[in-house]
Protein backbone atom coordinates (compact mmCIF):
# COMPACT_ATOMS: atom_id res chain seq x y z
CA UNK A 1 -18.48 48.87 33.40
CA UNK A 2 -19.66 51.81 31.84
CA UNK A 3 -21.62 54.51 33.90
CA UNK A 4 -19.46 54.18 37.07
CA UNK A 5 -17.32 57.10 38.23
CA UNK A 6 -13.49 56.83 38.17
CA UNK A 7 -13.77 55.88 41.93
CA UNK A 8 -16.08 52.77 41.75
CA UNK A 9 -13.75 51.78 38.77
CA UNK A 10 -10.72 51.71 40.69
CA UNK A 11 -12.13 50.12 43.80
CA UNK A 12 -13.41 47.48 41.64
CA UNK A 13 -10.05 46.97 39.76
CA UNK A 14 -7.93 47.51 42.81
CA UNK A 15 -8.04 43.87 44.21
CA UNK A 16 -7.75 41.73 41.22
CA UNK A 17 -4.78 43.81 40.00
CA UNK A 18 -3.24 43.80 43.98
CA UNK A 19 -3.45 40.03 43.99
CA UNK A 20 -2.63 39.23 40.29
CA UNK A 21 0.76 40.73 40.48
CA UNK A 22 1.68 40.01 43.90
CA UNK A 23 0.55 36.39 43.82
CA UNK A 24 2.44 36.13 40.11
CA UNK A 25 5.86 36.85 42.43
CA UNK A 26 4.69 34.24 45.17
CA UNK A 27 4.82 31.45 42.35
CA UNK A 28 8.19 32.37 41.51
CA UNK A 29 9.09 31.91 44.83
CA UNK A 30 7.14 28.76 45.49
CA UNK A 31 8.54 27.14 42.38
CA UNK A 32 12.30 28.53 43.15
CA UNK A 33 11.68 26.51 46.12
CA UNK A 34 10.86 23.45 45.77
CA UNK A 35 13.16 23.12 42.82
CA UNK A 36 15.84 23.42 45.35
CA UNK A 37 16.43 27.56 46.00
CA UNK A 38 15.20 28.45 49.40
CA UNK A 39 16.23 32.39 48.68
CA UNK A 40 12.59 33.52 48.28
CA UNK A 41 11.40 32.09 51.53
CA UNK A 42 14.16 33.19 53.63
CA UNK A 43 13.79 36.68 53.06
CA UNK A 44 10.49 36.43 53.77
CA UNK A 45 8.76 36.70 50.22
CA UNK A 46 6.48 33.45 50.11
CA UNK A 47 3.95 35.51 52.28
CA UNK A 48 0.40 35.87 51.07
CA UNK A 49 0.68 39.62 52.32
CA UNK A 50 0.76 42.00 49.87
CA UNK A 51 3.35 44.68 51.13
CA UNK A 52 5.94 42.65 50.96
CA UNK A 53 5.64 42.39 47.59
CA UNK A 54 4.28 45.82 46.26
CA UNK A 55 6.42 48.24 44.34
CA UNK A 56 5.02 51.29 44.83
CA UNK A 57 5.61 52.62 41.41
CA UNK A 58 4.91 49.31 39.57
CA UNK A 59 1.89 47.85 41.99
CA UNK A 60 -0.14 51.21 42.82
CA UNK A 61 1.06 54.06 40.55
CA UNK A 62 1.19 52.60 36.91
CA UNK A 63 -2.01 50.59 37.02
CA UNK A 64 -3.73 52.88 39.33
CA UNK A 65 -3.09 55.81 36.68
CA UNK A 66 -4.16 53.03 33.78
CA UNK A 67 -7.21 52.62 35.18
CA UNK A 68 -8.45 56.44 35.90
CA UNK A 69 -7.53 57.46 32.53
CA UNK A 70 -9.42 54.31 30.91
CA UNK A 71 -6.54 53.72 28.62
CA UNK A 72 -8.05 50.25 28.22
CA UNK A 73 -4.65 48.65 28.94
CA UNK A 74 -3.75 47.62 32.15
CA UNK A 75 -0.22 46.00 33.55
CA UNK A 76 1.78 46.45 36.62
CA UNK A 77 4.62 44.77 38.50
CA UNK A 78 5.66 43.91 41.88
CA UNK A 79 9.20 43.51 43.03
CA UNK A 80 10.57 40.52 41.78
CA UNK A 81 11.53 37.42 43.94
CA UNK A 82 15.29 37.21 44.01
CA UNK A 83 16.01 33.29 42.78
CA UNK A 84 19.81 31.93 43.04
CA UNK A 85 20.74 30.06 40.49
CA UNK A 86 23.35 28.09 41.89
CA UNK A 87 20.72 26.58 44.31
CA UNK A 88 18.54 25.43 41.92
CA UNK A 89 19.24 21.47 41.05
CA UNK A 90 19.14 21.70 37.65
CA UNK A 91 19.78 25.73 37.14
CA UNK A 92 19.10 26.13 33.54
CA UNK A 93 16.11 24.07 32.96
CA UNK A 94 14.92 25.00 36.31
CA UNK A 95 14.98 28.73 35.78
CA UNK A 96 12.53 27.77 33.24
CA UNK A 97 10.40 26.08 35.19
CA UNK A 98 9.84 29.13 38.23
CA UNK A 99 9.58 31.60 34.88
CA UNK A 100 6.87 29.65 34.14
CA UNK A 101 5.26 29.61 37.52
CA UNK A 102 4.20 33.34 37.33
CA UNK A 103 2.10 33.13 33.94
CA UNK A 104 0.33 29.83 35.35
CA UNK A 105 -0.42 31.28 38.85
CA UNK A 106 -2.25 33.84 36.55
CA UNK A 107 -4.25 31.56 34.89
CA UNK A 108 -5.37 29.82 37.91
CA UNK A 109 -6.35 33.20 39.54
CA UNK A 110 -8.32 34.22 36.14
CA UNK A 111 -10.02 30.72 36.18
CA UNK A 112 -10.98 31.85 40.30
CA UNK A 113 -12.12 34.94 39.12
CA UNK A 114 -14.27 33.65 36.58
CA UNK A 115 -15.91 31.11 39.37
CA UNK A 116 -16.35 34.37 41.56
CA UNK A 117 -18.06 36.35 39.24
CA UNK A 118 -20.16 33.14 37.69
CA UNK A 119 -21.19 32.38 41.53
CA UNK A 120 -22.04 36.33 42.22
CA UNK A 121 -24.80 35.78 39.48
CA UNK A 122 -26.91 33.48 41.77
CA UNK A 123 -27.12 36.16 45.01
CA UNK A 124 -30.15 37.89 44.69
CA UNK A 125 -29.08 41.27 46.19
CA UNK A 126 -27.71 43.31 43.15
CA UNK A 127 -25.17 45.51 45.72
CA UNK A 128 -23.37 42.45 46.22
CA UNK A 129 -23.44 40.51 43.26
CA UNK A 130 -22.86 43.07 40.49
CA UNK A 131 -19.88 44.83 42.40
CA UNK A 132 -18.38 41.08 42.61
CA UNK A 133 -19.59 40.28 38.94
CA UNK A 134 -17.76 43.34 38.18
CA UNK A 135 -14.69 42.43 39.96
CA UNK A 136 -14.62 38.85 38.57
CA UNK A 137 -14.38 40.52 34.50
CA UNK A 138 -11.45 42.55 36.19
CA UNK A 139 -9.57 39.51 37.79
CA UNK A 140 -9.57 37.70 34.44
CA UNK A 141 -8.70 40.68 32.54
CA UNK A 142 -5.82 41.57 34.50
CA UNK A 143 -4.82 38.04 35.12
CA UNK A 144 -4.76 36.91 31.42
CA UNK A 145 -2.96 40.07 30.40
CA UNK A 146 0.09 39.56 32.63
CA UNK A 147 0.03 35.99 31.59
CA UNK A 148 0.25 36.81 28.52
CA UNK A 149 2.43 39.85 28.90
CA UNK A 150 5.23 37.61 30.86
CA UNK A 151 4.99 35.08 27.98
CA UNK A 152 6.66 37.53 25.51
CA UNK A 153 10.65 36.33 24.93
CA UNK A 154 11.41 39.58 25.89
CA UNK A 155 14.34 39.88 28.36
CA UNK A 156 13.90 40.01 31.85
CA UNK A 157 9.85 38.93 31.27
CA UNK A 158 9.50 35.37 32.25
CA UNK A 159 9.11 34.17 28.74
CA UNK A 160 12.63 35.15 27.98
CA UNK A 161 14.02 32.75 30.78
CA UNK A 162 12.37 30.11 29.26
CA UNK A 163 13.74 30.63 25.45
CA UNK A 164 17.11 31.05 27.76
CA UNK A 165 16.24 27.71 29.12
CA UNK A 166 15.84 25.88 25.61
CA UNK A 167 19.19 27.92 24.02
CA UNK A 168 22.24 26.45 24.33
CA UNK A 169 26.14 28.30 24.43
CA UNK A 170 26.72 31.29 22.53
CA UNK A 171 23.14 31.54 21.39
CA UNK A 172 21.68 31.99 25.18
CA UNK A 173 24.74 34.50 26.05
CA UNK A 174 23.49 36.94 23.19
CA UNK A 175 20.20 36.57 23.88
CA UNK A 176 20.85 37.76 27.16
CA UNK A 177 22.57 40.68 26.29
CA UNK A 178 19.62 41.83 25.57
CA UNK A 179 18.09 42.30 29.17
CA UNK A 180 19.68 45.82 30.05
CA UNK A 181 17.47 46.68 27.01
CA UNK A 182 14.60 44.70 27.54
CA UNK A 183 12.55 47.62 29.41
CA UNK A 184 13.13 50.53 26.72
CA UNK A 185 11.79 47.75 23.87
CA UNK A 186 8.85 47.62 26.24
CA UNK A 187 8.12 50.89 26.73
CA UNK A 188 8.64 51.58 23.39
CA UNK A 189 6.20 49.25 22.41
CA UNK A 190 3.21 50.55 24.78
CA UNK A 191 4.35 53.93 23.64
CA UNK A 192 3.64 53.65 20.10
CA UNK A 193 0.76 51.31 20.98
CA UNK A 194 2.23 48.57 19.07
CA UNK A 195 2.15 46.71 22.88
CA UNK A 196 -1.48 46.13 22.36
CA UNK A 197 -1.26 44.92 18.84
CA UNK A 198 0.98 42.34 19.70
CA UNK A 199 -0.81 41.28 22.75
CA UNK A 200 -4.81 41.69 21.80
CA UNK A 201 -5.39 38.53 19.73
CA UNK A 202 -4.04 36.31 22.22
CA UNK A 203 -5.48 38.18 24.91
CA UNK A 204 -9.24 38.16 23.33
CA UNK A 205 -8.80 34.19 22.75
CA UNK A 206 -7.77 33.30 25.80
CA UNK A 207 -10.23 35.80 27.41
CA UNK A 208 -13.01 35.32 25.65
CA UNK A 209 -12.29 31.24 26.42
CA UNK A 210 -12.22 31.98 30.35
CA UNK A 211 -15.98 33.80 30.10
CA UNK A 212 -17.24 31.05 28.24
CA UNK A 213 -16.30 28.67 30.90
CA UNK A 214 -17.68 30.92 33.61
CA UNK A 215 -20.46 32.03 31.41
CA UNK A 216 -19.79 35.82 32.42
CA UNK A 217 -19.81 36.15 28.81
């Protein structure tokens, strides 16, 4: 995307990352559900609309400010989709199950994106197919890095719930202890850039695998 200004950047960005995080909470929700926890839907957060999902610090701010510096790293959050355990039939194994909801709604959006972009190749007019060509590398991007983001077993990301999920008695209680810590580990992480080093192999992979089925790549 080089040579466009900060502006086309985050226009082009703006939609994948809008619908990547809020549609990652939806899954929750829609999992939580039919696994017996109707929590998500009564309170309204199964709903395709955006603002009932955004966070304004997590949703606009942090990726919005990723993007105009071109940091090269980009990750957000909405507000999570409150789940009640007690509702679900099986709770523990269950929980696993809507964790893992979020990371596979992401792969099914970058897989969309990649049709998008691969389709925007056949339209002749180049104002609407490179702006949507452009948006399509954005949507898997974004997609693929909060997939693989969640994945980490780092409490309260989703791939924690699932290691919770396969630990049994004293070993699941201390590795939730963890969770009031789990956001300081991450921030540390991106702060020292060690964030990316973890995530970048799996990330280019997985990536890289997504263009080649598009062939945006």
């Amino acid at each position: 995307m080089s040579g466009l200004s900060s502006l086309q950047v985050f226009a082009i960005w703006a939609l994948p990352v809008l619908f990547a995080i809020t549609l990652h909470e939806v899954a929750h929700g829609w999992a939580a559900k039919k696994l017996g926890d109707p929590t998500a839907q009564r309170l309204g957060r199964l709903s395709l609309n955006p603002i009932k999902h955004v966070d304004p610090l997590g949703t606009v701010l942090i990726p919005g400010l990723l993007i105009l510096l071109g940091t090269g790293f980009i990750f957000g959050w909405a507000k999570p989709v409150p789940v009640t355990w007690s509702n679900l039939r099986r709770p523990k194994r269950d929980m696993a199950l809507v964790a893992l909801a979020g990371p596979g709604a992401n792969l099914i959006m970058a897989l969309a994106w990649g049709a998008i972009g691969r389709l925007a190749t056949y339209i002749p007019s180049p104002w609407v197919s490179r702006p949507l060509i452009y948006m399509g590398i954005a949507g898997i991007t974004i997609n693929i890095v909060l997939m693989v983001l969640n994945l980490l077993p780092l409490p309260p990301l989703d791939g924690s719930r699932v290691v919770s999920g396969l630990l049994r008695g004293s070993l699941a209680r201390g590795y939730s202890r963890i969770e009031p810590y789990g956001i300081w580990i991450l921030l540390l992480l991106v702060a020292t850039g060690a964030l990316g080093w973890i995530l970048g192999p799996p990330v280019t992979v997985l990536r890289n695998f997504v263009f080649s089925l598009s062939r945006m790549g």
